[in-house]
C-alpha atoms as a PDB file:
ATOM      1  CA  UNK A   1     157.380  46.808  34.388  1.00  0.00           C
ATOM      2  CA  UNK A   2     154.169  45.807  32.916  1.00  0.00           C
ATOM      3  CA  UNK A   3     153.015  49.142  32.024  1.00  0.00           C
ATOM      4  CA  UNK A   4     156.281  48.856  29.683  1.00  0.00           C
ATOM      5  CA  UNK A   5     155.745  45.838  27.907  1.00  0.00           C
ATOM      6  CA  UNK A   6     151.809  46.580  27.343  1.00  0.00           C
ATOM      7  CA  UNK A   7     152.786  49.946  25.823  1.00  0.00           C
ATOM      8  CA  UNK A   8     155.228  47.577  23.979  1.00  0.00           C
ATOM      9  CA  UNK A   9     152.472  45.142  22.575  1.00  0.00           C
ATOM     10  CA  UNK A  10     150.357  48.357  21.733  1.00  0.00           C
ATOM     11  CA  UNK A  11     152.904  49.774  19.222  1.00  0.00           C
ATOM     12  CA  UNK A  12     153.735  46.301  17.541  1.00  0.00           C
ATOM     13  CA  UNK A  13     149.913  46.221  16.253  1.00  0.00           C
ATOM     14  CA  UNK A  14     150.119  49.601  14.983  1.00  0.00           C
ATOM     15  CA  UNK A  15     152.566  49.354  12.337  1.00  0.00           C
ATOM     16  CA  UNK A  16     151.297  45.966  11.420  1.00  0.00           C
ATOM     17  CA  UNK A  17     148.106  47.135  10.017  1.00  0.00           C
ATOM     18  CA  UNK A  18     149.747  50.311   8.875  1.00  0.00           C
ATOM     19  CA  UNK A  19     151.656  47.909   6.494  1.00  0.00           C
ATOM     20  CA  UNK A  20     148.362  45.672   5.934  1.00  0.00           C
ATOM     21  CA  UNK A  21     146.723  48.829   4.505  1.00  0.00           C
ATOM     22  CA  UNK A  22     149.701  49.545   2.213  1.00  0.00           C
ATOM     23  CA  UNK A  23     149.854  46.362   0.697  1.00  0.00           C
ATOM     24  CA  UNK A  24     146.298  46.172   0.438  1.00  0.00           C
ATOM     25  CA  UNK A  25     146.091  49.756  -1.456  1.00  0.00           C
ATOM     26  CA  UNK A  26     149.049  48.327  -4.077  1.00  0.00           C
ATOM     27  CA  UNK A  27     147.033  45.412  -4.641  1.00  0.00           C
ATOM     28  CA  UNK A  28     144.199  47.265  -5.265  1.00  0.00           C
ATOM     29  CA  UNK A  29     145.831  49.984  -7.413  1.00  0.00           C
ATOM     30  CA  UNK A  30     148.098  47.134  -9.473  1.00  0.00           C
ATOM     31  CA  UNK A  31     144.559  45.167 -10.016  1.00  0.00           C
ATOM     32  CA  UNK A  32     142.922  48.357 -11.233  1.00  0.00           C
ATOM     33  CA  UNK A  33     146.164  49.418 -13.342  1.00  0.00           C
ATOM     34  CA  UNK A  34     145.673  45.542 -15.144  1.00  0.00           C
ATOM     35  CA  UNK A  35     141.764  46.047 -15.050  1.00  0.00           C
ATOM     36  CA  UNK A  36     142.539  49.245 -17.174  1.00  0.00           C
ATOM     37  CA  UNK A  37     145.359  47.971 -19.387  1.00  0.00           C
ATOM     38  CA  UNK A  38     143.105  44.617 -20.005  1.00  0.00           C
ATOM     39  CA  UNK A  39     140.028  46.864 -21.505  1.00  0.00           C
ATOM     40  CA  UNK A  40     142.124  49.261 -23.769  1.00  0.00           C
ATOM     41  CA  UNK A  41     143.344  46.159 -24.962  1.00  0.00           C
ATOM     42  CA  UNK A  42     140.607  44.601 -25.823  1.00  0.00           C
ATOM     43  CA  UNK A  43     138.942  47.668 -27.222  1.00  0.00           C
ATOM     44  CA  UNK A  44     141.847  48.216 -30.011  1.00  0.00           C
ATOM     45  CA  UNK A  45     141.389  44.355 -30.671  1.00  0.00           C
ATOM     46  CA  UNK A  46     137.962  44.580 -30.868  1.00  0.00           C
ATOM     47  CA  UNK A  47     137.823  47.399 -32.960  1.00  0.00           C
ATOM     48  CA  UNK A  48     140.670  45.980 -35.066  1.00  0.00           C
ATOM     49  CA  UNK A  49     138.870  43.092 -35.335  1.00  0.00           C
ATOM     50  CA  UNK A  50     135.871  45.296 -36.663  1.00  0.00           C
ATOM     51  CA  UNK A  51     138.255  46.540 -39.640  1.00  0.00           C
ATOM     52  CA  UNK A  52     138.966  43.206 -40.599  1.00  0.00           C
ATOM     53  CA  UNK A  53     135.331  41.963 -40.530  1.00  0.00           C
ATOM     54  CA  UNK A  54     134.713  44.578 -43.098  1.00  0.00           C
ATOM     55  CA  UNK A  55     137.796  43.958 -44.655  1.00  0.00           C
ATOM     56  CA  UNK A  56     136.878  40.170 -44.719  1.00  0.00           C
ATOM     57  CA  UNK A  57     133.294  40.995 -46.626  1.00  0.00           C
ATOM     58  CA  UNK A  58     134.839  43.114 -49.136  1.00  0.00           C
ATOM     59  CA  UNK A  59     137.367  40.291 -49.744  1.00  0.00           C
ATOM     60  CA  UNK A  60     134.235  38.136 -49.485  1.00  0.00           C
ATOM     61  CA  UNK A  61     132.263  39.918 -52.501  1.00  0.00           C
ATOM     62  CA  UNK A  62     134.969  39.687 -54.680  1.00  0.00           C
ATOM     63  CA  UNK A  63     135.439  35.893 -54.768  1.00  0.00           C
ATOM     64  CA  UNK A  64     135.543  34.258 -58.161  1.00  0.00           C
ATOM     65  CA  UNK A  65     132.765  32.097 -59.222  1.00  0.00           C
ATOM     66  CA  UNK A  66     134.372  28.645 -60.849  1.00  0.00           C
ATOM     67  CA  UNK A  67     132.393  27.288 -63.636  1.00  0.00           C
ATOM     68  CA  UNK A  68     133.156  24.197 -64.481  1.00  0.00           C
ATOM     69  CA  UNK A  69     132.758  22.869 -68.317  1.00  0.00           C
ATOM     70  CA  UNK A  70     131.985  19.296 -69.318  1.00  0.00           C
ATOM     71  CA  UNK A  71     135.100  17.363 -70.485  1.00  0.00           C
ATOM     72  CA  UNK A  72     135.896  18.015 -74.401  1.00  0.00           C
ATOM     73  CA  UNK A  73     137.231  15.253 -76.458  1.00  0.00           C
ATOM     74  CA  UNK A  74     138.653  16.019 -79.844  1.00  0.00           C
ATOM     75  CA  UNK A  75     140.840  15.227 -82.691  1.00  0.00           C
ATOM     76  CA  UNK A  76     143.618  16.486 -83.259  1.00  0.00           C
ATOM     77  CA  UNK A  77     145.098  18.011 -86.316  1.00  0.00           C
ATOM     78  CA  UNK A  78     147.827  15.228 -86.692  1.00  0.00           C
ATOM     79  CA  UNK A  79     148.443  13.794 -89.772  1.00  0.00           C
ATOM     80  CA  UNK A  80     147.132  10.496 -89.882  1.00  0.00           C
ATOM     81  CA  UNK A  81     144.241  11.547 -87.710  1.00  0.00           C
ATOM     82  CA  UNK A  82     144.881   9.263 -85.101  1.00  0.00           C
ATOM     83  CA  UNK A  83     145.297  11.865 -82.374  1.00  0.00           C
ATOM     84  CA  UNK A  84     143.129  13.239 -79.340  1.00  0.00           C
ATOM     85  CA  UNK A  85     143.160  15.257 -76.646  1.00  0.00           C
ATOM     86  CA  UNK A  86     140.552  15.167 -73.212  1.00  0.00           C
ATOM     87  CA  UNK A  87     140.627  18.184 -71.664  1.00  0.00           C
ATOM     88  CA  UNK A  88     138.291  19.504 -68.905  1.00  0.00           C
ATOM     89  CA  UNK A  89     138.130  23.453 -68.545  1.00  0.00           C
ATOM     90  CA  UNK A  90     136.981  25.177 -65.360  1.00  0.00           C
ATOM     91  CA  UNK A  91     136.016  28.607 -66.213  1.00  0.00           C
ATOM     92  CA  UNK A  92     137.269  31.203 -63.452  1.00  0.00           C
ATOM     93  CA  UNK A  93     134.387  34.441 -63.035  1.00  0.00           C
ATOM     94  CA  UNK A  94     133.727  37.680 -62.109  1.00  0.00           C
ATOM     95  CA  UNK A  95     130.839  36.466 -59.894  1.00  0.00           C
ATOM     96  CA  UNK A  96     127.560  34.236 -60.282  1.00  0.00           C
ATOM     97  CA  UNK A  97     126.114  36.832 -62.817  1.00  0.00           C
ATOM     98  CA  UNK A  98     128.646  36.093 -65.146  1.00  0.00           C
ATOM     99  CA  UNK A  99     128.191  32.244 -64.902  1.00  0.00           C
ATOM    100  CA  UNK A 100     124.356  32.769 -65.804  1.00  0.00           C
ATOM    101  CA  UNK A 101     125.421  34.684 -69.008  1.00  0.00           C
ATOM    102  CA  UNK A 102     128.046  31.884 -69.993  1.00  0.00           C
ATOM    103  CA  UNK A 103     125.451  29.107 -69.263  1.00  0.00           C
ATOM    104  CA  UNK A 104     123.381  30.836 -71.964  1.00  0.00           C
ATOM    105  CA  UNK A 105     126.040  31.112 -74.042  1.00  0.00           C
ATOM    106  CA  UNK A 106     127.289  27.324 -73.485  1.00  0.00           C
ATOM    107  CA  UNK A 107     126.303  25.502 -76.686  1.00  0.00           C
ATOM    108  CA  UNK A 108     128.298  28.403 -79.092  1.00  0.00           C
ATOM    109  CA  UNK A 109     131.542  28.611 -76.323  1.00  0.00           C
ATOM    110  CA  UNK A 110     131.958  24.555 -76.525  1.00  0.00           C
ATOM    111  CA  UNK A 111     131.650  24.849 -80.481  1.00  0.00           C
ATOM    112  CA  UNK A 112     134.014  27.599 -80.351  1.00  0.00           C
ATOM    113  CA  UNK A 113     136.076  25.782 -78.176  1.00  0.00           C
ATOM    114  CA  UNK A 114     136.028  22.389 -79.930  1.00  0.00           C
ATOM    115  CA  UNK A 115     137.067  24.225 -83.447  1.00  0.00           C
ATOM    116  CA  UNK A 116     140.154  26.018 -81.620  1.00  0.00           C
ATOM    117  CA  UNK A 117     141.385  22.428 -79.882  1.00  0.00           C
ATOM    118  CA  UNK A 118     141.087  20.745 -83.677  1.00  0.00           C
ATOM    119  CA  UNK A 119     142.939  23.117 -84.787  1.00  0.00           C
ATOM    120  CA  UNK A 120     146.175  22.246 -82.811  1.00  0.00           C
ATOM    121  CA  UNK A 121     148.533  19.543 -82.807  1.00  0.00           C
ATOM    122  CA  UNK A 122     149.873  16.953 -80.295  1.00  0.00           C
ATOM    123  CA  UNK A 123     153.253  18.521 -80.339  1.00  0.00           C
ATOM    124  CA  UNK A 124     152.199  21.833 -79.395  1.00  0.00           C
ATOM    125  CA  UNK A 125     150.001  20.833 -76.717  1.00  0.00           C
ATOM    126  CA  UNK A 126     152.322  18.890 -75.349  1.00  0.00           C
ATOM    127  CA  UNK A 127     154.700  21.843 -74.953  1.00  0.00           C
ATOM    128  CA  UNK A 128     153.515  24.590 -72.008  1.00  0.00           C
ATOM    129  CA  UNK A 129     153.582  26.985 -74.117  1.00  0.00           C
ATOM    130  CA  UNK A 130     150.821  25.465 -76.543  1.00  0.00           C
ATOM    131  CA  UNK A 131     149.109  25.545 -73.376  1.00  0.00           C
ATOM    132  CA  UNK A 132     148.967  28.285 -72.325  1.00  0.00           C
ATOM    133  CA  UNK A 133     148.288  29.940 -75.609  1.00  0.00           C
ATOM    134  CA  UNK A 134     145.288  27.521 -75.776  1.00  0.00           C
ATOM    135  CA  UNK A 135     144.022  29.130 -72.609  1.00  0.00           C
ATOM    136  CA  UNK A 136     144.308  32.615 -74.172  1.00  0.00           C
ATOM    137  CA  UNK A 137     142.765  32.238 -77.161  1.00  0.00           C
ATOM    138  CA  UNK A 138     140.142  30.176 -75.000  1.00  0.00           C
ATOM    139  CA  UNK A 139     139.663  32.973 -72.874  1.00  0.00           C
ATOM    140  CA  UNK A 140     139.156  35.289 -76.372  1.00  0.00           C
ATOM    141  CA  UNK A 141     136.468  32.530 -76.897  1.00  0.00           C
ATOM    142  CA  UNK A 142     134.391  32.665 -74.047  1.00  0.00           C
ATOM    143  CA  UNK A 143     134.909  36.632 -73.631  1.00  0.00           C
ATOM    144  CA  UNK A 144     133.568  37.292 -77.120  1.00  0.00           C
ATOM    145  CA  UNK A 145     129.433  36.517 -76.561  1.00  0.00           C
ATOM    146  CA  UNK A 146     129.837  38.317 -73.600  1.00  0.00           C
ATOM    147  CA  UNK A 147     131.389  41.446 -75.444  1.00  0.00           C
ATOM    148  CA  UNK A 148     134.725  41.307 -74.689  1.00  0.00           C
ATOM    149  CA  UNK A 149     136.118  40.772 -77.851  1.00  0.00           C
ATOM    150  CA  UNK A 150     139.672  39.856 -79.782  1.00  0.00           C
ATOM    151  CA  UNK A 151     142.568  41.103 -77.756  1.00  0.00           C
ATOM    152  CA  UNK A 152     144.092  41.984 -81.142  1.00  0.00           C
ATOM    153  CA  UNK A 153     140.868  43.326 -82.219  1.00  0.00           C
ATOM    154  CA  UNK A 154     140.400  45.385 -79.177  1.00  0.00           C
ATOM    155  CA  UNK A 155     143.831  47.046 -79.519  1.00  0.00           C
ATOM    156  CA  UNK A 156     142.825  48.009 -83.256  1.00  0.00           C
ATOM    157  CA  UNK A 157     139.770  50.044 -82.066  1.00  0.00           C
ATOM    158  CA  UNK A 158     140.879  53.405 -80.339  1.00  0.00           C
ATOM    159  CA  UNK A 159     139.804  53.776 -76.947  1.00  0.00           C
ATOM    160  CA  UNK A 160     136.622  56.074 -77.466  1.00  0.00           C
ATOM    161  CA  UNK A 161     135.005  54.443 -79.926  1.00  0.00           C
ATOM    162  CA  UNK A 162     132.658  51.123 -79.683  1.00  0.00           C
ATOM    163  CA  UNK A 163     132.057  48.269 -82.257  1.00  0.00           C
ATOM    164  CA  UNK A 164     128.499  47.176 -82.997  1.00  0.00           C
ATOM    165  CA  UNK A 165     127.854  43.695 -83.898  1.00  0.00           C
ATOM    166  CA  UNK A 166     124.990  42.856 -86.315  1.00  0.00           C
ATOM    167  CA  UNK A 167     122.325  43.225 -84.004  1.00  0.00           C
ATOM    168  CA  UNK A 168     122.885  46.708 -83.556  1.00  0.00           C
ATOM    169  CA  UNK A 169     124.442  46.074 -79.807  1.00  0.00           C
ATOM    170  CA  UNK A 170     127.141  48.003 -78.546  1.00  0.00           C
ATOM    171  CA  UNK A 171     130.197  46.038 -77.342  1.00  0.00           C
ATOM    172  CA  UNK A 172     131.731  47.535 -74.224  1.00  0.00           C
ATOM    173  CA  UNK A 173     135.567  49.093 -74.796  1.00  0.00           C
ATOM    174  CA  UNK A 174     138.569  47.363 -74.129  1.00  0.00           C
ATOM    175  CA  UNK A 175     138.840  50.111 -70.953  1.00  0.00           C
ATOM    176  CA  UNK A 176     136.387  47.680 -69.278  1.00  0.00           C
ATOM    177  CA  UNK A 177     137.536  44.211 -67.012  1.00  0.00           C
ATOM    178  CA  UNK A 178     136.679  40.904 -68.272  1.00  0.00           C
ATOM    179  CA  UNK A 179     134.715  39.337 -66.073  1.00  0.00           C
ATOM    180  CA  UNK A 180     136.001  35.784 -67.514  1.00  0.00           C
ATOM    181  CA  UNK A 181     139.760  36.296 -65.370  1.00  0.00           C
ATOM    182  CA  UNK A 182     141.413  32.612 -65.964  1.00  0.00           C
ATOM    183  CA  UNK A 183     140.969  29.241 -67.857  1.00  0.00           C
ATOM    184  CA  UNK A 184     142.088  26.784 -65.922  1.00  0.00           C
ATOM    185  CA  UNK A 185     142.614  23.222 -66.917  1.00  0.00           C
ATOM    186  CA  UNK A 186     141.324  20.294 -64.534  1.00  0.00           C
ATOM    187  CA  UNK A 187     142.217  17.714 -66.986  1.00  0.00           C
ATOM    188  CA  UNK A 188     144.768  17.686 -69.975  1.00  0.00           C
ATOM    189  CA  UNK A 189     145.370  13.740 -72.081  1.00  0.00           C
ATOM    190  CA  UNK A 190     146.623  13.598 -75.257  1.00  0.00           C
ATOM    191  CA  UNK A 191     146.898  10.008 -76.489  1.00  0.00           C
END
């Protein structure tokens, strides 16, 4: 009788740590089956991530530069004179190249700017409209020392041919982009 239950005891341990080894390889081949998934995953991320970065820097060179101008104050072309507008103009650029050019050009762009603003009335600044005209022919202001003439003009010239201003300089074609993209207003009273 006791030879039967030893032989007994022997056989329970057997398949015990026959199942201890099978769970343990499952555990092992499930963490290495995670351990893989986890590093393809990062790697696309990472190398998604890489795409953006560069991505990012090209979106990063291309940022406008915003120049802003001091506030204008000017009559307006009412009759009985008694009319004036305050508008501040923040200029929107190519990039910080451009804003060095303006800057040079500063004292000539206000004047232009202050002769196009007398020129108007209350009533059609009040109107969007008058605004946004005034921000075109703005933009035709500030474009013009920089060579980007007229918008009219421009269309009058054919495409392969350049203007030369009196000193002799040639004025790029209308084929090439403004770097002045937007005039935006940061302040607009009429009183």
């Amino acid at each position: 009788m006791s030879a039967t239950p030893n032989a007994a005891n022997n056989a329970a341990p057997a398949p015990a740590k026959g199942k201890k080894l099978i769970v343990l390889i499952v555990i092992i081949a499930v963490l290495a089956i995670g351990a893989a998934a986890a590093f393809i995953l990062l790697s696309k991320r990472h190398s998604s991530g890489d795409e953006e970065e560069g991505s990012a820097s090209k979106a990063a060179v291309t940022v406008p530069t915003f120049l802003p101008l001091d506030n204008l104050v000017v009559n307006l072309s009412d009759t009985g004179g008694d009319r004036f507008v305050q508008i501040g103009i923040t200029l929107e650029l190519a990039d910080e190249k451009t804003a060095t050019t303006v800057k040079q050009y500063l004292p000539s762009i206000r004047n232009g700017i202050l002769m196009l603003v007398s020129q108007r009335t209350a009533e059609e600044l009040l109107e969007r409209e008058g605004k946004e005209r005034l921000a075109a022919d703005v933009l035709n202001e500030v474009s013009a020392p920089l060579g980007y003439g007229n918008q009219a003009k421009a269309k009058k010239r054919s495409r392969d041919e350049d203007a030369e201003d009196e000193d002799g300089e040639r004025r790029r074609s209308s084929a090439g982009k403004n770097p002045v993209r937007r005039v935006l207003f940061s302040s607009f009273i009429i009183q």
